[in-house]
N, C-alpha and C. Protein backbone atom coordinates (compact mmCIF):
# COMPACT_ATOMS: atom_id res chain seq x y z
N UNK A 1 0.85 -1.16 0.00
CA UNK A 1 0.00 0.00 0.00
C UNK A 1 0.90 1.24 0.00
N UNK A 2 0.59 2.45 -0.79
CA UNK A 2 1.19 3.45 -0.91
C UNK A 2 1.52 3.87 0.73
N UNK A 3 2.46 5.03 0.51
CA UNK A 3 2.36 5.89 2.43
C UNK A 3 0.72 6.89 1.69
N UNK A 4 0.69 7.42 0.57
CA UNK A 4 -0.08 8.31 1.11
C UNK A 4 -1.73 7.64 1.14
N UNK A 5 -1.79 6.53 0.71
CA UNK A 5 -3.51 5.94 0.99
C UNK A 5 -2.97 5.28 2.30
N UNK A 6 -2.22 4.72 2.64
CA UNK A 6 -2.29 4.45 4.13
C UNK A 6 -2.21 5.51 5.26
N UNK A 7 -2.10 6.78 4.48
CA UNK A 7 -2.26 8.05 5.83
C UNK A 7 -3.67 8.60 5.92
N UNK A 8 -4.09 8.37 4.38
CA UNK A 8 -5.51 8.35 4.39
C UNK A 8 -6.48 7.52 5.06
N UNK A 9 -6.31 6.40 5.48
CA UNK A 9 -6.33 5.13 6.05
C UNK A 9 -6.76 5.60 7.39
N UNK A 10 -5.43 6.04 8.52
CA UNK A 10 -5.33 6.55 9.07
C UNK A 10 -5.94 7.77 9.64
N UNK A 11 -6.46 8.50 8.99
CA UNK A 11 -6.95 9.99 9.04
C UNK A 11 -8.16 9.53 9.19
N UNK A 12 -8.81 8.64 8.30
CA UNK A 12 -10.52 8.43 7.57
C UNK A 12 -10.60 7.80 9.23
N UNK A 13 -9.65 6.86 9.96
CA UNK A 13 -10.01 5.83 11.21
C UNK A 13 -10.33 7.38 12.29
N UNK A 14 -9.11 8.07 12.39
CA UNK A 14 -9.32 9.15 13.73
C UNK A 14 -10.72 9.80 13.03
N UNK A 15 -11.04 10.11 12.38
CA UNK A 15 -12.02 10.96 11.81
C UNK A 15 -13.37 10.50 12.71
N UNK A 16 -13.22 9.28 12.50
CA UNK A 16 -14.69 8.56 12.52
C UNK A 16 -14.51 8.20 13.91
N UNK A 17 -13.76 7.49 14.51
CA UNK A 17 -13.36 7.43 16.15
C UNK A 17 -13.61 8.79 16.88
N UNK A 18 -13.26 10.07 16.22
CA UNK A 18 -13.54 11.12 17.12
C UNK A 18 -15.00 11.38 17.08
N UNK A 19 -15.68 10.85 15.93
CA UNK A 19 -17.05 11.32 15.59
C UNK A 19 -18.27 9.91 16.77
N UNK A 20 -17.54 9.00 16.72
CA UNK A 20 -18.37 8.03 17.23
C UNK A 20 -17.86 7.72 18.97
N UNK A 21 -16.71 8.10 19.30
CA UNK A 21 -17.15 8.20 20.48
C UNK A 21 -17.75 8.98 21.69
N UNK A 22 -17.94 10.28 21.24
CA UNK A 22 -18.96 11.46 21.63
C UNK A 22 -20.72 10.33 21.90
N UNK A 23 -20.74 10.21 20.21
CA UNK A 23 -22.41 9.80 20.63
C UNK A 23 -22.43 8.54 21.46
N UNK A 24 -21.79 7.36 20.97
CA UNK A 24 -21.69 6.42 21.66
C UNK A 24 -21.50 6.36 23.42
N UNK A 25 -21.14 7.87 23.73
CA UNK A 25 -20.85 8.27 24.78
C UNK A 25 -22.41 8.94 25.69
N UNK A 26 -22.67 9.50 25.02
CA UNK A 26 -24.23 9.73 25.26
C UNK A 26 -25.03 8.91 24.96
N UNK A 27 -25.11 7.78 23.96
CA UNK A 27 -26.29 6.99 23.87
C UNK A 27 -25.91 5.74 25.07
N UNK A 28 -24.85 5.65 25.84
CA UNK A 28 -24.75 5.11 26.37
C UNK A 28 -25.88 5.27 28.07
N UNK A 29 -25.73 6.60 28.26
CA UNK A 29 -26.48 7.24 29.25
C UNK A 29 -28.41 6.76 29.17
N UNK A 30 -28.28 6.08 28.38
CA UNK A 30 -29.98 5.55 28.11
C UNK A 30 -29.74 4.60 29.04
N UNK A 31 -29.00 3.31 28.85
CA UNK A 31 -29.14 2.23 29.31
C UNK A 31 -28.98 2.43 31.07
N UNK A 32 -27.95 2.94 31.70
CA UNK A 32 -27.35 3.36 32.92
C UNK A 32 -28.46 4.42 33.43
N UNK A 33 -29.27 5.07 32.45
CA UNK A 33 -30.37 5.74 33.58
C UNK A 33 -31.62 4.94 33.76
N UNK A 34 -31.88 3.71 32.51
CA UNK A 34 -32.64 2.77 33.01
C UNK A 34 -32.10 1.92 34.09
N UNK A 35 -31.31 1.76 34.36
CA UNK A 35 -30.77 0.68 35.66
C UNK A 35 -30.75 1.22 36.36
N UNK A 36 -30.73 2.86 36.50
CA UNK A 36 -30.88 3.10 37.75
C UNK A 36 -31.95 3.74 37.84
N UNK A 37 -32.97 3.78 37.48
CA UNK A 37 -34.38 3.84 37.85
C UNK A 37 -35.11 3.01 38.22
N UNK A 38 -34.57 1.53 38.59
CA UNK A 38 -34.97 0.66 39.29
C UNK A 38 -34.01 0.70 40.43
N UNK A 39 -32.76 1.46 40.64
CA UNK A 39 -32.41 0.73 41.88
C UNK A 39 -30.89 -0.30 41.38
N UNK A 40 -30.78 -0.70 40.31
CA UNK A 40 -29.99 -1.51 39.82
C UNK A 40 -28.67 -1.53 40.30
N UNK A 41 -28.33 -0.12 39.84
CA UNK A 41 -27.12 0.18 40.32
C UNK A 41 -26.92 0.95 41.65
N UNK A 42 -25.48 -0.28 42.32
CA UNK A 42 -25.13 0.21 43.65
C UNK A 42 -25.20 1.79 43.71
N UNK A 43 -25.81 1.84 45.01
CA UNK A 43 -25.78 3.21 45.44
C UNK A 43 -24.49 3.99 45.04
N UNK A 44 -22.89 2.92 46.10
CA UNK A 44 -21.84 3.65 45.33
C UNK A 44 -21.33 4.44 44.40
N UNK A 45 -22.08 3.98 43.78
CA UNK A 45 -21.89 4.21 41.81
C UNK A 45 -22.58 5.25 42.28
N UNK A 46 -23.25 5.95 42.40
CA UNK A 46 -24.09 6.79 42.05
C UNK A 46 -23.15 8.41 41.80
N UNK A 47 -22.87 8.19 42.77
CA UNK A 47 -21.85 9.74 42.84
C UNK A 47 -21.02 9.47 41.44
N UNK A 48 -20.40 8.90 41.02
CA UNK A 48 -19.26 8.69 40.16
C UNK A 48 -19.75 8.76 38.62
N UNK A 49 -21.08 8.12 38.92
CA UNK A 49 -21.84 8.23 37.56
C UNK A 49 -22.72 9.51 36.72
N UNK A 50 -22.45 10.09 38.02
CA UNK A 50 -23.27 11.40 38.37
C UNK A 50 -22.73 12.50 37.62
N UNK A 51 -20.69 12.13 38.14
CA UNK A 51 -20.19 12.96 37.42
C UNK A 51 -19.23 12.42 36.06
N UNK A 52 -19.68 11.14 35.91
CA UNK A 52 -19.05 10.93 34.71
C UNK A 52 -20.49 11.44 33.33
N UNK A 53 -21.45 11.38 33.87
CA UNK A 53 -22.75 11.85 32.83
C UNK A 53 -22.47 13.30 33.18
N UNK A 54 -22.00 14.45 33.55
CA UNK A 54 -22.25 15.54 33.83
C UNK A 54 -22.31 16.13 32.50
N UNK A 55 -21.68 16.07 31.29
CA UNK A 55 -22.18 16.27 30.06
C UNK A 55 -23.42 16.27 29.45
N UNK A 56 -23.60 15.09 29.65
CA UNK A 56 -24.75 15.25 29.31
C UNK A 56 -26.10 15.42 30.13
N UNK A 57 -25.82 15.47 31.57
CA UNK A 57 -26.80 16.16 31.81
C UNK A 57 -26.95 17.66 31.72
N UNK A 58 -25.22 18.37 31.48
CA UNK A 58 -25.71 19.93 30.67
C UNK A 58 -26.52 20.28 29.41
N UNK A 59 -25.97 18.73 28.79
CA UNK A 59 -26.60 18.61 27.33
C UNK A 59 -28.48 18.54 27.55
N UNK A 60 -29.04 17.82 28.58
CA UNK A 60 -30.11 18.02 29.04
C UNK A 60 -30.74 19.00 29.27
N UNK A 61 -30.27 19.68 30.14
CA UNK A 61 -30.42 20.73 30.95
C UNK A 61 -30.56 21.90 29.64
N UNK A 62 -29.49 22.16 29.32
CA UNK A 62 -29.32 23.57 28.52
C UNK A 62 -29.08 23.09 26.90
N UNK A 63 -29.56 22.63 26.50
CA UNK A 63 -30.27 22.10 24.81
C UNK A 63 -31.48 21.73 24.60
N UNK A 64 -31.86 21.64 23.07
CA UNK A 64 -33.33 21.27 22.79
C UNK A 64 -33.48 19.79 22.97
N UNK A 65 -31.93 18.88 23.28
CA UNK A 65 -32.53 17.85 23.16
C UNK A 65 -33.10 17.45 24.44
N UNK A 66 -33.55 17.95 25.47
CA UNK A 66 -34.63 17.10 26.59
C UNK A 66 -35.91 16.42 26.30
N UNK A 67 -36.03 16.56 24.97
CA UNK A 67 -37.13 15.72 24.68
C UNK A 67 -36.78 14.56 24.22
N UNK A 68 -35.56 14.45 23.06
CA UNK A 68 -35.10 13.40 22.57
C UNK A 68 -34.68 12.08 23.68
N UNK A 69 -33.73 13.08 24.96
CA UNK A 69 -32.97 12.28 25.40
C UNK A 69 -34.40 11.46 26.58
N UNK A 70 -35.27 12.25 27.09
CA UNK A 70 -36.51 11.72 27.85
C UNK A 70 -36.91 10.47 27.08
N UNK A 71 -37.26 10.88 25.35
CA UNK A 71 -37.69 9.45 24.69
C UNK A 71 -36.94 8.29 25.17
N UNK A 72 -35.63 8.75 24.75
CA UNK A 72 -34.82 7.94 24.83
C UNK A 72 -34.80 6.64 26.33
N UNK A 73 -34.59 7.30 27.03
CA UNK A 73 -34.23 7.35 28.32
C UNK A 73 -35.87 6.18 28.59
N UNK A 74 -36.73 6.40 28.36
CA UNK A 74 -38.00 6.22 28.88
C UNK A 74 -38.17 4.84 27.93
N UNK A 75 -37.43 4.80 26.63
CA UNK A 75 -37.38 3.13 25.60
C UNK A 75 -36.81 2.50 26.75
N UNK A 76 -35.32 3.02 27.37
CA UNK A 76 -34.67 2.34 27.73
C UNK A 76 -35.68 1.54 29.01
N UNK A 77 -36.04 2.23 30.09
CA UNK A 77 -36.62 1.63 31.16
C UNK A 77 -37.59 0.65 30.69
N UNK A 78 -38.36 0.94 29.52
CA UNK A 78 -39.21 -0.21 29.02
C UNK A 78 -38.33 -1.15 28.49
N UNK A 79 -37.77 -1.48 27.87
CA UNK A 79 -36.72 -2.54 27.13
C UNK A 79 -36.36 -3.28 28.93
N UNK A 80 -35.69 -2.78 29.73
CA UNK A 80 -34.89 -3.55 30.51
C UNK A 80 -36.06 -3.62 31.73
N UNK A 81 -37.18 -3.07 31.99
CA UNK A 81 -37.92 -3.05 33.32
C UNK A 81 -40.00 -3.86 32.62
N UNK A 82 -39.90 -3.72 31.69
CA UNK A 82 -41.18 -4.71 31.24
C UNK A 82 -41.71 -5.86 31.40
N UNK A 83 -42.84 -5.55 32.13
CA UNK A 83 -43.51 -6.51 33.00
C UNK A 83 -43.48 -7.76 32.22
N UNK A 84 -42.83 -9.34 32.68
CA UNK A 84 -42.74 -10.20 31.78
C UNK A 84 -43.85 -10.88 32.13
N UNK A 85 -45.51 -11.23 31.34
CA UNK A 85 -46.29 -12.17 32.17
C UNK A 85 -45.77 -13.50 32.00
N UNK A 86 -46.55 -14.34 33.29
CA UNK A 86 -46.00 -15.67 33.10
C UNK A 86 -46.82 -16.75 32.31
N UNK A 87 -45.97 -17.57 31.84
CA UNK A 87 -47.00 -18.16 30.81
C UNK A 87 -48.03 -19.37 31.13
N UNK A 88 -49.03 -18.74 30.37
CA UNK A 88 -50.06 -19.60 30.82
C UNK A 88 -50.39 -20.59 30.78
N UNK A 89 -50.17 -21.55 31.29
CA UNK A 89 -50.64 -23.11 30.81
C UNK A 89 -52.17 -22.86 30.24
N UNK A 90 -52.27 -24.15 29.23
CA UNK A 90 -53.23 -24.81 28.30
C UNK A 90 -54.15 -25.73 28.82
C-alpha cells in the first residue's frame, strides 16, 4: 500500500473514532439511567456516575434535546424493566 492511501487510512479511522465516540458516549447514558431507575445500580456508583454523565446532563439541561434524550431514556426503562407475564398453561 502506498504511504499516502495508508495516511488516508489513518486519518478516515481518527475521523470517525472522534465522531463516534462522543455519541456512543451519550447513547450510552440511556441504558445506565434505566438501571438506575430501578435501583440496579449500587448506590456507590451513584456519585461517580453522576459525574461521569455531567455532560450530558448539561446537554439536558441547557439544549433542545430534553425531549429526545426523555424518549430515549424512557425506551430504555421499558426494554430492561417490562412486565414479563407468566405463561399460561393450556
Amino acid at each position: 500500500m502506498s504511504e499516502d492511501k495508508q495516511r488516508s487510512n489513518h486519518t478516515t479511522a481518527w475521523v470517525v473514532t472522534l465522531i463516534a465516540l462522543p455519541v456512543l458516549y451519550v447513547l450510552s447514558w440511556g441504558p445506565m439511567m434505566g438501571l438506575g431507575y430501578n435501583r440496579t445500580i449500587p448506590k456507590t456508583a451513584d456519585t461517580w456516575l453522576e459525574k461521569f454523565y455531567q455532560p450530558v446532563w448539561w446537554l439536558y439541561y441547557n439544549t433542545p434535546l430534553k425531549k429526545p434524550l426523555d424518549a430515549y431514556v424512557c425506551w430504555w426503562i421499558n426494554v430492561l424493566w417490562k412486565p414479563v407475564s407468566p405463561a399460561v398453561p393450556k
